[in-house]
C-alpha atoms as a PDB file:
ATOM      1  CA  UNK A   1      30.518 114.022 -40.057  1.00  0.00           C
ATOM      2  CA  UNK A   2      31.634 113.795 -36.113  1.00  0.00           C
ATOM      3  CA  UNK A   3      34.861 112.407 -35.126  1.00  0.00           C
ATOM      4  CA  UNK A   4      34.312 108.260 -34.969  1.00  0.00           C
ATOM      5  CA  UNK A   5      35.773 108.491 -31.423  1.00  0.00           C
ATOM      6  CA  UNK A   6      32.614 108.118 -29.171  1.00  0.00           C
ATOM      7  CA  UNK A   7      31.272 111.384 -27.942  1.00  0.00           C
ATOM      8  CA  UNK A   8      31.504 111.313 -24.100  1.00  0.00           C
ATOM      9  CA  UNK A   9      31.294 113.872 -21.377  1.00  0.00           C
ATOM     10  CA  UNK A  10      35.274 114.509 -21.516  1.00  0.00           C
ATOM     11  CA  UNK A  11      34.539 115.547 -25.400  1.00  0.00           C
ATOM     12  CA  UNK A  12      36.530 118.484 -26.486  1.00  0.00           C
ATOM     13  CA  UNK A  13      34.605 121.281 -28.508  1.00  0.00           C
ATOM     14  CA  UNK A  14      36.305 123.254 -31.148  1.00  0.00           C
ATOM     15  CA  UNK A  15      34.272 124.899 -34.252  1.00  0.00           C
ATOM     16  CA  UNK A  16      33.641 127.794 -36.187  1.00  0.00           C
ATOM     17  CA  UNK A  17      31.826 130.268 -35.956  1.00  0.00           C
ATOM     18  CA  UNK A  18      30.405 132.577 -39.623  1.00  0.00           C
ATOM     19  CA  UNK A  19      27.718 133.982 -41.168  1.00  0.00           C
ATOM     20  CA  UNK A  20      26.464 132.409 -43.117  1.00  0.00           C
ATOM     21  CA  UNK A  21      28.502 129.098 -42.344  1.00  0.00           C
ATOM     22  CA  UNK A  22      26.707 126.336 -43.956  1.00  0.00           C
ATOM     23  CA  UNK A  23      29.053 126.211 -46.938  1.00  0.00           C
ATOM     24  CA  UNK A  24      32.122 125.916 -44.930  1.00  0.00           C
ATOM     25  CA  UNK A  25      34.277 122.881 -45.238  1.00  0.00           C
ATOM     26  CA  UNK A  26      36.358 123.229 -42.018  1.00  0.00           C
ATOM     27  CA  UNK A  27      33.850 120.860 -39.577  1.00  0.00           C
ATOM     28  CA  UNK A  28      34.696 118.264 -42.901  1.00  0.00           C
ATOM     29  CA  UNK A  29      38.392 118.347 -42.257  1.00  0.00           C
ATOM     30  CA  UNK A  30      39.152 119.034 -39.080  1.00  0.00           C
ATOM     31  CA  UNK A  31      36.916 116.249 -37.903  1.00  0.00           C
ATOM     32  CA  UNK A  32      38.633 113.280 -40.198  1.00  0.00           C
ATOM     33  CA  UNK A  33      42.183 114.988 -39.224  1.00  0.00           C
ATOM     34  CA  UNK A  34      40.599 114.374 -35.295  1.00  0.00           C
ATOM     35  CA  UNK A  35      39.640 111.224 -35.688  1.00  0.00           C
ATOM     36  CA  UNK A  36      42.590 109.907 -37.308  1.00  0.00           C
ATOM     37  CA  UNK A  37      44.640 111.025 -34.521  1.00  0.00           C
ATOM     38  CA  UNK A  38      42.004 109.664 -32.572  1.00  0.00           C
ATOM     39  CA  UNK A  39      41.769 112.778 -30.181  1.00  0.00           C
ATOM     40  CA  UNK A  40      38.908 113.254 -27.906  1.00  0.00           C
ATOM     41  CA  UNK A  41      37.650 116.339 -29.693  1.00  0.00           C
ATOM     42  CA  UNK A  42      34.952 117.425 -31.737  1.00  0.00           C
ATOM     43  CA  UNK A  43      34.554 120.630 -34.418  1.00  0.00           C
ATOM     44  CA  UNK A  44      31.204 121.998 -35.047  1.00  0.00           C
ATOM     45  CA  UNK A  45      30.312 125.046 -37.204  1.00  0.00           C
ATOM     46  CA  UNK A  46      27.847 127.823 -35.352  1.00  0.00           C
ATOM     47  CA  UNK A  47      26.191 130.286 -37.382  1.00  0.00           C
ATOM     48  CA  UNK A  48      26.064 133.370 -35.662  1.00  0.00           C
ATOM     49  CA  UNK A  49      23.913 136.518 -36.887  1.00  0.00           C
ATOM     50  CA  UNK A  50      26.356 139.899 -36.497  1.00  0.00           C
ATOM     51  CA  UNK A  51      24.737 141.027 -33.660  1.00  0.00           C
ATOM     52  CA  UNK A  52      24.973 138.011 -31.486  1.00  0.00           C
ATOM     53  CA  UNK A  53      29.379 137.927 -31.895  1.00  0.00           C
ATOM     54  CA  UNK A  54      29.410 139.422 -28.158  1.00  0.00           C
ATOM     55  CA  UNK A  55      27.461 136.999 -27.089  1.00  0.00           C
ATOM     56  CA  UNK A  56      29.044 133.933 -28.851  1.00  0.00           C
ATOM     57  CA  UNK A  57      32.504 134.464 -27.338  1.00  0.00           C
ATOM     58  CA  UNK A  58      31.164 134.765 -24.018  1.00  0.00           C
ATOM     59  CA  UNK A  59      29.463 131.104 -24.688  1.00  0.00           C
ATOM     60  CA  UNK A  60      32.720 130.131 -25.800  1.00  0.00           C
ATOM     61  CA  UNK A  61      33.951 131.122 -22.169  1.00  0.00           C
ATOM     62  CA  UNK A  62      31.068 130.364 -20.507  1.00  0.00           C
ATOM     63  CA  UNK A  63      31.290 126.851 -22.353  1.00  0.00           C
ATOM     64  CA  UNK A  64      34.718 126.339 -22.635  1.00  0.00           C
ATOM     65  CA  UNK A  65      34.901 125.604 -25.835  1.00  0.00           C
ATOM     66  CA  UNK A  66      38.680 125.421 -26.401  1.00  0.00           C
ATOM     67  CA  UNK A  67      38.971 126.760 -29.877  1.00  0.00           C
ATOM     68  CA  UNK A  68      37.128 128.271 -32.881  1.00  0.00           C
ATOM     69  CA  UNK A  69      38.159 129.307 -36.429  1.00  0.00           C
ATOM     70  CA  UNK A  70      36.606 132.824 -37.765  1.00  0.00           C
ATOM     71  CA  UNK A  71      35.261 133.355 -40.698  1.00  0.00           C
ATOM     72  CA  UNK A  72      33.269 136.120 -42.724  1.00  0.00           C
ATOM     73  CA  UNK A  73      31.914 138.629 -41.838  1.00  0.00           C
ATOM     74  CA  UNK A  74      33.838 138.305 -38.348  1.00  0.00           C
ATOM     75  CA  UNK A  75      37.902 138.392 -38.737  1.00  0.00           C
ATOM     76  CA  UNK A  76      37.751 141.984 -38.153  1.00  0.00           C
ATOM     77  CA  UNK A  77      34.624 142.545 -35.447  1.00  0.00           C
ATOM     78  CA  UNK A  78      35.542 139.806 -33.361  1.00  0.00           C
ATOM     79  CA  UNK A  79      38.906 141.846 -32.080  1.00  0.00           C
ATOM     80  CA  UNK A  80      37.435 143.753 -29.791  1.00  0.00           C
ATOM     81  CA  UNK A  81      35.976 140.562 -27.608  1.00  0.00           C
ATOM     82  CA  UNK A  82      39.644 138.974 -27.267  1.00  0.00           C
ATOM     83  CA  UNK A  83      41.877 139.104 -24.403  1.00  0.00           C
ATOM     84  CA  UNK A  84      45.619 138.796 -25.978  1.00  0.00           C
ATOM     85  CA  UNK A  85      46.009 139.009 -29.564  1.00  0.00           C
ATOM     86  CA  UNK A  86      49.391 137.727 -31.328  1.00  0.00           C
ATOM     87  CA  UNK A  87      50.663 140.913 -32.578  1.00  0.00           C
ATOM     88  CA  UNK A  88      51.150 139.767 -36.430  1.00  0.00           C
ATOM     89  CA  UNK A  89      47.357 139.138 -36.421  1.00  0.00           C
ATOM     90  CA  UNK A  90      47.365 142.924 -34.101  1.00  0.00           C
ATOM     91  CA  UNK A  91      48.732 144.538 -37.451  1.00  0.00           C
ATOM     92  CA  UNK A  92      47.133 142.902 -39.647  1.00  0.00           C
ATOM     93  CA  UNK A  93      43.711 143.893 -38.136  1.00  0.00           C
ATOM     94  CA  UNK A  94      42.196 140.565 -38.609  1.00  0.00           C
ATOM     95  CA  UNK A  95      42.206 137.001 -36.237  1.00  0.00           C
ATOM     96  CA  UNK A  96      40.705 134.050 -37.898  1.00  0.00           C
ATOM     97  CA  UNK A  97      41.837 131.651 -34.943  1.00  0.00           C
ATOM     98  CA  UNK A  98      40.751 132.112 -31.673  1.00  0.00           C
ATOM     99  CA  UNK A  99      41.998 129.755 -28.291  1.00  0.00           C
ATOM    100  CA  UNK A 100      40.934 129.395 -24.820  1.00  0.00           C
ATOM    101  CA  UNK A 101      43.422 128.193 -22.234  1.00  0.00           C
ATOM    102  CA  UNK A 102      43.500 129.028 -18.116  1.00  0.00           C
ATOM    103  CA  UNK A 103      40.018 131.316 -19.001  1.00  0.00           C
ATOM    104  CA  UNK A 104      42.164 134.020 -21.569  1.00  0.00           C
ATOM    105  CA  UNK A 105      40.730 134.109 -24.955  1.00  0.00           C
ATOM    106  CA  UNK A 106      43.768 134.266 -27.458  1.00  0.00           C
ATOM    107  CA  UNK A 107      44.107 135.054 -30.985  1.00  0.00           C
ATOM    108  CA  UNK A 108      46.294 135.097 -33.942  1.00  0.00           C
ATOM    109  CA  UNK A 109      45.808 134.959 -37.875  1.00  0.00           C
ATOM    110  CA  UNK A 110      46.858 131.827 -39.241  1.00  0.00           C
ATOM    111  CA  UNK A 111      45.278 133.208 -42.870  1.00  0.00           C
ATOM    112  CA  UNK A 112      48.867 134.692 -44.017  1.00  0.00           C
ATOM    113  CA  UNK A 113      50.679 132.187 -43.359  1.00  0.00           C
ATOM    114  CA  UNK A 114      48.350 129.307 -44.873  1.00  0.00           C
ATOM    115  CA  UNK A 115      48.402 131.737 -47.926  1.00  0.00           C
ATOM    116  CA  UNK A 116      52.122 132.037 -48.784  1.00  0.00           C
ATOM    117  CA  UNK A 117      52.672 128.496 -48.231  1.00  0.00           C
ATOM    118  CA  UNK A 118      50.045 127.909 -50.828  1.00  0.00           C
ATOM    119  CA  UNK A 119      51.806 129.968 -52.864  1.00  0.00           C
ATOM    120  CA  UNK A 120      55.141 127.879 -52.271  1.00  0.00           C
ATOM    121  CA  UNK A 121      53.530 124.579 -53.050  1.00  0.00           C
ATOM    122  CA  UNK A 122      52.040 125.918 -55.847  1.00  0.00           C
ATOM    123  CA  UNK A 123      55.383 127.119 -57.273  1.00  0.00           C
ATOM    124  CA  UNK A 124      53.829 131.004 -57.370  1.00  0.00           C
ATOM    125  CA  UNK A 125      56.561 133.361 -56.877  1.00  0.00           C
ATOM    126  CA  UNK A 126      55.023 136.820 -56.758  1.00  0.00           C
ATOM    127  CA  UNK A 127      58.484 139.042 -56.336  1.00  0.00           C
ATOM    128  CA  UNK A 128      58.430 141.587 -58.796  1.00  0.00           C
ATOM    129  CA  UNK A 129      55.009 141.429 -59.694  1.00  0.00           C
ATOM    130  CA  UNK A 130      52.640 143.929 -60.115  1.00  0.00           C
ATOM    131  CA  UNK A 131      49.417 142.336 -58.045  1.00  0.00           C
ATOM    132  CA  UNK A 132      46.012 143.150 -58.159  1.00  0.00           C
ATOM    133  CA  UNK A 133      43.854 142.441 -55.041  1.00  0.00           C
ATOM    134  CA  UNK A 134      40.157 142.088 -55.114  1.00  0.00           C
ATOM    135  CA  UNK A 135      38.191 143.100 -51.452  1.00  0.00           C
ATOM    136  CA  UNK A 136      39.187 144.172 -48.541  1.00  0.00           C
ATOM    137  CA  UNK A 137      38.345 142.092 -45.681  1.00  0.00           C
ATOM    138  CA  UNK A 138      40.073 139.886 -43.456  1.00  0.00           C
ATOM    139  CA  UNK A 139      41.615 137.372 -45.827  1.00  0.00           C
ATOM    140  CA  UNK A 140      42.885 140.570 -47.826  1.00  0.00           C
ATOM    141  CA  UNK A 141      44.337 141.792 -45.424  1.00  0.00           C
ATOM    142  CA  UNK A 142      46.222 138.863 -43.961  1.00  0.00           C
ATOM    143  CA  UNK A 143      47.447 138.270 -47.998  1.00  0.00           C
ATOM    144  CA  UNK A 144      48.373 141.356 -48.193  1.00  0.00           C
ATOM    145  CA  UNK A 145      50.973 141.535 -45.569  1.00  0.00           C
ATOM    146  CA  UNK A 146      52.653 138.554 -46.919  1.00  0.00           C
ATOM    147  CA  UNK A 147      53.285 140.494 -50.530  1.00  0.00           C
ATOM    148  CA  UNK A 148      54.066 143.949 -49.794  1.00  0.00           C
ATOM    149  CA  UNK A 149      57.905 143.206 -48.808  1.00  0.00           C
ATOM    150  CA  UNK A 150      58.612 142.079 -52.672  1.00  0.00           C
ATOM    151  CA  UNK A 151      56.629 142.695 -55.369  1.00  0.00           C
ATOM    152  CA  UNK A 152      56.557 145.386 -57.254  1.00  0.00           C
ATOM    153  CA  UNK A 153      53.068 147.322 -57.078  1.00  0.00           C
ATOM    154  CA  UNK A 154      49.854 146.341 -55.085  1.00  0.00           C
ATOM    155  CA  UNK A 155      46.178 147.523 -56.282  1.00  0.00           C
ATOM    156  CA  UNK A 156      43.555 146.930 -54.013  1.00  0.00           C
ATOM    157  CA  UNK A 157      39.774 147.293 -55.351  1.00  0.00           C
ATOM    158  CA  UNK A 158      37.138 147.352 -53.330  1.00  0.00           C
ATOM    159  CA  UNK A 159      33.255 148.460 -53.511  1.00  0.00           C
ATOM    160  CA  UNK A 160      33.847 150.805 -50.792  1.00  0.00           C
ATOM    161  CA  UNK A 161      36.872 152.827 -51.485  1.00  0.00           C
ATOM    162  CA  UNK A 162      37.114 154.157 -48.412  1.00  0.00           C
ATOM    163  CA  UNK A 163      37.587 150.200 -46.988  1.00  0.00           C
ATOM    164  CA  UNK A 164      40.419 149.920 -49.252  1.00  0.00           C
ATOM    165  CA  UNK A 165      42.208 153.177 -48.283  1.00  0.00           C
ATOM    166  CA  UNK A 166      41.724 152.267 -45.066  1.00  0.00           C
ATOM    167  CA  UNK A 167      43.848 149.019 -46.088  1.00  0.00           C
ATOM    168  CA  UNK A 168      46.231 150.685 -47.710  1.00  0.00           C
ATOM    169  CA  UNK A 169      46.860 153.019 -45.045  1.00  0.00           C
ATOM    170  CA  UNK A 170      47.946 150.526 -42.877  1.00  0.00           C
ATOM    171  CA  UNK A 171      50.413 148.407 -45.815  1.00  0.00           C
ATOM    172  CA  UNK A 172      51.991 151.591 -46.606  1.00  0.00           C
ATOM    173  CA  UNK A 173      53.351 151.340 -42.850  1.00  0.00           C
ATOM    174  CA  UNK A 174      54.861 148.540 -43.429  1.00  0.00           C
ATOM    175  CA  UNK A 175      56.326 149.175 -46.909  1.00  0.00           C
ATOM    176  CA  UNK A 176      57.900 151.292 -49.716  1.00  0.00           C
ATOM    177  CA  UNK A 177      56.392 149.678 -52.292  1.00  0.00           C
ATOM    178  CA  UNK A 178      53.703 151.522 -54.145  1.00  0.00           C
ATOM    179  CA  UNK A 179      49.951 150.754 -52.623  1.00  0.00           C
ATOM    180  CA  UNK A 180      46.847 152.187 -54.335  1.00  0.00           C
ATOM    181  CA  UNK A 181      42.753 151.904 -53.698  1.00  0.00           C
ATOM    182  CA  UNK A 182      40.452 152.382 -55.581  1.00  0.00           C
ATOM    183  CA  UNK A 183      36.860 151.905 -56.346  1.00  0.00           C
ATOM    184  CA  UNK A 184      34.799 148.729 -57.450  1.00  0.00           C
ATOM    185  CA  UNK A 185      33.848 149.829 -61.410  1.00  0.00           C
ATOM    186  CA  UNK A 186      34.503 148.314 -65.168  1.00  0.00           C
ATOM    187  CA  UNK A 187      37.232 150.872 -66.055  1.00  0.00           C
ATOM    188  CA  UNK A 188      38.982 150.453 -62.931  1.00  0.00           C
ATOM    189  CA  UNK A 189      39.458 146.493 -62.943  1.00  0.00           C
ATOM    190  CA  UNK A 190      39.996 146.920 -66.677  1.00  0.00           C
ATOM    191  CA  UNK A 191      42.775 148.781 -66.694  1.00  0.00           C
ATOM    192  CA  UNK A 192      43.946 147.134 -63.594  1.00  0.00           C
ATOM    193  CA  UNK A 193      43.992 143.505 -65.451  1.00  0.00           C
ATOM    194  CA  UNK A 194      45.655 145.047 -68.259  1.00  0.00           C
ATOM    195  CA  UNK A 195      49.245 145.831 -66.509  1.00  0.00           C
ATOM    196  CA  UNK A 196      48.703 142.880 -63.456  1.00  0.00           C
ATOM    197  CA  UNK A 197      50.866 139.815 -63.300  1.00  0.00           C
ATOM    198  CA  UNK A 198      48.806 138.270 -60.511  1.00  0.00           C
ATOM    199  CA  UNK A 199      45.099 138.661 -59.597  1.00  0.00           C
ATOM    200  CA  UNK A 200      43.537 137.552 -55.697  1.00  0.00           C
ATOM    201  CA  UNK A 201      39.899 137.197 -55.186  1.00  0.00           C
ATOM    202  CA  UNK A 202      39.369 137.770 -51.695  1.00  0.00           C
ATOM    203  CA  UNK A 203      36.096 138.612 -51.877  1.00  0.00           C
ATOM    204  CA  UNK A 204      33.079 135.728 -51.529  1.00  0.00           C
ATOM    205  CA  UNK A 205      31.712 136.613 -54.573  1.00  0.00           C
ATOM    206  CA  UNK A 206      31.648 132.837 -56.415  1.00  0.00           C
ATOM    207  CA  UNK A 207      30.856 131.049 -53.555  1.00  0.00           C
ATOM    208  CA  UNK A 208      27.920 128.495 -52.960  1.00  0.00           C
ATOM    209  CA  UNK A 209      25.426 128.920 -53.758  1.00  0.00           C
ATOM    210  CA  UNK A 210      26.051 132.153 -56.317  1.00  0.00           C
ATOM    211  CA  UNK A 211      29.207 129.895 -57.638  1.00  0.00           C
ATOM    212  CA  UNK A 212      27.738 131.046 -61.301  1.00  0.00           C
ATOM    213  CA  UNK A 213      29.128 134.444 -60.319  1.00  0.00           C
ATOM    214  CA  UNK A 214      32.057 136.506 -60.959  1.00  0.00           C
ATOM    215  CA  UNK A 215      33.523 140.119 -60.574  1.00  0.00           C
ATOM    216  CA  UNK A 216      35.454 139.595 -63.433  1.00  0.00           C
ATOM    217  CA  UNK A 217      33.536 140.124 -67.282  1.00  0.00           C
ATOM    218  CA  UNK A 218      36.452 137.218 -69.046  1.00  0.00           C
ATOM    219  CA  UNK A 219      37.046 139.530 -71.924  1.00  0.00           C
ATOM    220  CA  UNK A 220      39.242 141.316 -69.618  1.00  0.00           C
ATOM    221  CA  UNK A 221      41.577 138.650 -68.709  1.00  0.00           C
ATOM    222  CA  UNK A 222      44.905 137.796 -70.762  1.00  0.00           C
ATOM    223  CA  UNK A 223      47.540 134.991 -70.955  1.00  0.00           C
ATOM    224  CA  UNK A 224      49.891 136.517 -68.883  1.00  0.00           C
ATOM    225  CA  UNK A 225      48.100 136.442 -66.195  1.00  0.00           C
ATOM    226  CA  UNK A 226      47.943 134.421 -62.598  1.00  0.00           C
ATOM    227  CA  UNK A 227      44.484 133.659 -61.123  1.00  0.00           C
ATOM    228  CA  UNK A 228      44.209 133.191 -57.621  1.00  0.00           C
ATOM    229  CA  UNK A 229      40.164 132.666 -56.060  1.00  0.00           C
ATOM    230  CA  UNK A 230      40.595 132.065 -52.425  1.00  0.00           C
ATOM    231  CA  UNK A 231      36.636 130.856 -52.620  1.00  0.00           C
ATOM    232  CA  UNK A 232      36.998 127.119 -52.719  1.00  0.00           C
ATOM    233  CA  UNK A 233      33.571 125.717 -52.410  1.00  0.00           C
ATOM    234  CA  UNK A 234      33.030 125.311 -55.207  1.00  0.00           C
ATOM    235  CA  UNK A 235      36.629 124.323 -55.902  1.00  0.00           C
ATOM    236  CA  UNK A 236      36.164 125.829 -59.815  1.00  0.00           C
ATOM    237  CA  UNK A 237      34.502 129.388 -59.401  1.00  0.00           C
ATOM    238  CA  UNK A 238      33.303 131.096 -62.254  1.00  0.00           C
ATOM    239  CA  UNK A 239      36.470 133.381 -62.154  1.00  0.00           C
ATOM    240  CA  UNK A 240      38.522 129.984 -62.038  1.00  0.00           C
ATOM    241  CA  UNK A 241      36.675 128.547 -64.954  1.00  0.00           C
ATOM    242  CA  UNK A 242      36.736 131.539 -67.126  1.00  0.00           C
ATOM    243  CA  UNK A 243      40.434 132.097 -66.294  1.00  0.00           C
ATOM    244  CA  UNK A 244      41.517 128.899 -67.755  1.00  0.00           C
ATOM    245  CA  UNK A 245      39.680 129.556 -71.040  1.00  0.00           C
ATOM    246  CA  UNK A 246      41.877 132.560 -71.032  1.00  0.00           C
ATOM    247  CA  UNK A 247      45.091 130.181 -70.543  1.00  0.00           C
ATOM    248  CA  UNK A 248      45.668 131.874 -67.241  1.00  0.00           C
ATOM    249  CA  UNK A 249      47.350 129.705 -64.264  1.00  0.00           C
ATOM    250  CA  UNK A 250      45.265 129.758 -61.616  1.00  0.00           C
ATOM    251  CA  UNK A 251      44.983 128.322 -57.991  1.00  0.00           C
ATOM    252  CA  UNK A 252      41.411 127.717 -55.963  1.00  0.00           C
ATOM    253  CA  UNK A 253      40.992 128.728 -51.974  1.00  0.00           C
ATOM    254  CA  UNK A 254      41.438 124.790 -50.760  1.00  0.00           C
ATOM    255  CA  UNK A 255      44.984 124.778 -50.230  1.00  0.00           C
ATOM    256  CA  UNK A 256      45.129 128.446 -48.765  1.00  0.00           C
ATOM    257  CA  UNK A 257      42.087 126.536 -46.454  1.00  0.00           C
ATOM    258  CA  UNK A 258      43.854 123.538 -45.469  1.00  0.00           C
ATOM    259  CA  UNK A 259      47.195 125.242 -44.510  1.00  0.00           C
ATOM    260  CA  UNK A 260      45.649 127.720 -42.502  1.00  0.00           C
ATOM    261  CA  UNK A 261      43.652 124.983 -40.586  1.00  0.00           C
ATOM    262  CA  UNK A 262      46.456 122.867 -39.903  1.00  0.00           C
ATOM    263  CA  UNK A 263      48.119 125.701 -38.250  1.00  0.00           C
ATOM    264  CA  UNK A 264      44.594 126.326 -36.580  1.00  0.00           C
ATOM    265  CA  UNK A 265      44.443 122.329 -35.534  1.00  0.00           C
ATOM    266  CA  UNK A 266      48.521 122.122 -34.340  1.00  0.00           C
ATOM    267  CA  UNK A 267      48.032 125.168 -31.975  1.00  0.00           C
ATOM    268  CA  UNK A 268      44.512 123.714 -30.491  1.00  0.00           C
ATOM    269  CA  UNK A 269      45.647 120.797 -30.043  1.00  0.00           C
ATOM    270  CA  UNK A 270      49.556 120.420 -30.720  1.00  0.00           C
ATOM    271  CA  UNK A 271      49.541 117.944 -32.544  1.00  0.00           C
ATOM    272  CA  UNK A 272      50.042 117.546 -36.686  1.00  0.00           C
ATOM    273  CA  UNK A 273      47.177 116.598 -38.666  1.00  0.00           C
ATOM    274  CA  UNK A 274      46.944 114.588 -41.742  1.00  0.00           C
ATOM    275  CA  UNK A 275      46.771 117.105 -44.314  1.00  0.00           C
ATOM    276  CA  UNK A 276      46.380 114.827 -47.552  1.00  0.00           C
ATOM    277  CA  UNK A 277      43.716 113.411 -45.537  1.00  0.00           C
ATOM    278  CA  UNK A 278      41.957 116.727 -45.225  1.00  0.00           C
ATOM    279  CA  UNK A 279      41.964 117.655 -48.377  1.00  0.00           C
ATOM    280  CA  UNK A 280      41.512 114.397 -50.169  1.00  0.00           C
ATOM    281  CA  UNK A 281      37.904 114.233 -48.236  1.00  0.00           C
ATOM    282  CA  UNK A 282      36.888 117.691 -48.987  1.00  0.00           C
ATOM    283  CA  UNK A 283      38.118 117.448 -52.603  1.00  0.00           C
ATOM    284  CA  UNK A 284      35.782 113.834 -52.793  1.00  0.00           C
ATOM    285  CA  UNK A 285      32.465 115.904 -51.319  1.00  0.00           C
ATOM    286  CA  UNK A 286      32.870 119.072 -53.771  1.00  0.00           C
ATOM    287  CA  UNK A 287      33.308 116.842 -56.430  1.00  0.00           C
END
């Protein structure tokens, strides 16, 4: 939907940009949060092919589009094309918020702190815990920086090891507390899940339209065990679904989403968006 304002010639442009994007929620909400602050904006969702991300951020320029979320497989790529980078986002090695003001493309990440304030509303207190991380992109990386400084060990698995060592590399920086990669097979996440507190997809493996799959075989999960999928459409993945049977507690992507956008909209725009209304509307289309 477009904001209800009427789209005139002084129309803002913000958006996303993703491949592939046509799953993503974020046009949903941030357009109802615009229009109910009645701001003369509108957010659109591009879907750009890998070898076009040059190109796109010098349309953004060329268009002045005045800010655009990032989303897979572009948090990390997209670096390279920015002017001034906020230097949490510089460390983590991933923007997923991008700005333009006075012709300077900014960025920051906006991912790590959506995430740990999902995990405050949620009531999910990870100190201490030994934490299993799934992937090794952008969103695990920004995660990842928000849990090194308390828990107690941090496994990241990844189909390419060397992506995760690579990770790794760069938490172990940052922190004392023991860090390990290793490779995406059976015996690894098996024994993994077996001495985990908390498991974090952060991988898109669940997502429309493959929502019937999962990393995880559900023989391997137990009752002590936290579930976090950062995949919210749909807002139960397989891994969500299967977790439950397994009497895990377990949290979807949607409010990870929605606090990260409203961090996203407030810097765009400065002002505070409804976010109840955002995620009451995306909760009423996935359902």
């Amino acid at each position: 939907m477009l904001n209800q304002n009427i789209v005139s010639a002084q129309t803002k442009i913000l958006g996303i940009i993703g491949h592939p994007i046509s799953h993503s929620m974020s046009p949903v909400m941030h357009n109802i949060a615009l229009s109910d602050l009645n701001l003369d904006y509108v957010y659109l969702a591009f879907d750009v092919l890998p070898k076009n991300l040059e190109n796109a951020l010098k349309g953004m320029r060329a268009l002045n589009i005045k800010g655009i979320n990032i989303t897979i497989p572009f948090k990390e790529s997209v670096i390279p094309y920015l002017d001034i980078i906020d230097p949490l986002a510089q460390k983590i090695g991933a923007v997923n918020t991008i700005k333009l003001q006075d012709d300077v493309i900014y960025g920051k990440n906006t991912d790590a702190a959506g995430f740990k304030k999902s995990l405050n509303e949620a009531q999910i207190n990870p100190s201490g815990l030994d934490v299993l991380l799934l992937g090794s992109g952008g969103a695990a990386r920004a995660i990842s920086y928000t849990l090194i400084d308390n828990i107690n060990r941090l496994a990241i698995i990844n189909r390419t090891k060397q992506n995760a060592e690579q990770l790794v590399s760069r938490l172990k920086k940052e922190s004392n507390s023991p860090i390990v990669a290793k490779k995406l097979t059976n015996i690894n996440l098996k024994n993994e899940i077996n001495i985990a507190d908390l498991l974090i997809n952060a991988t898109p493996v669940g997502m429309y339209p493959s929502q019937h799959d999962s990393i995880i075989n559900p023989k391997m999960l137990h009752r002590d065990l936290t579930v976090i999928d950062l995949v919210y459409n749909p807002l139960e993945t397989q891994l969500i679904k299967d977790a439950k049977i397994a009497g895990c507690i377990t949290l979807n992507g949607l409010d990870m989403l929605i606090n990260q956008g409203s961090l996203a909209f407030e810097w765009w725009t400065n002002k505070k968006p409804n976010t109840s209304l955002m995620k009451g509307k995306i909760i009423e289309l996935l359902s």
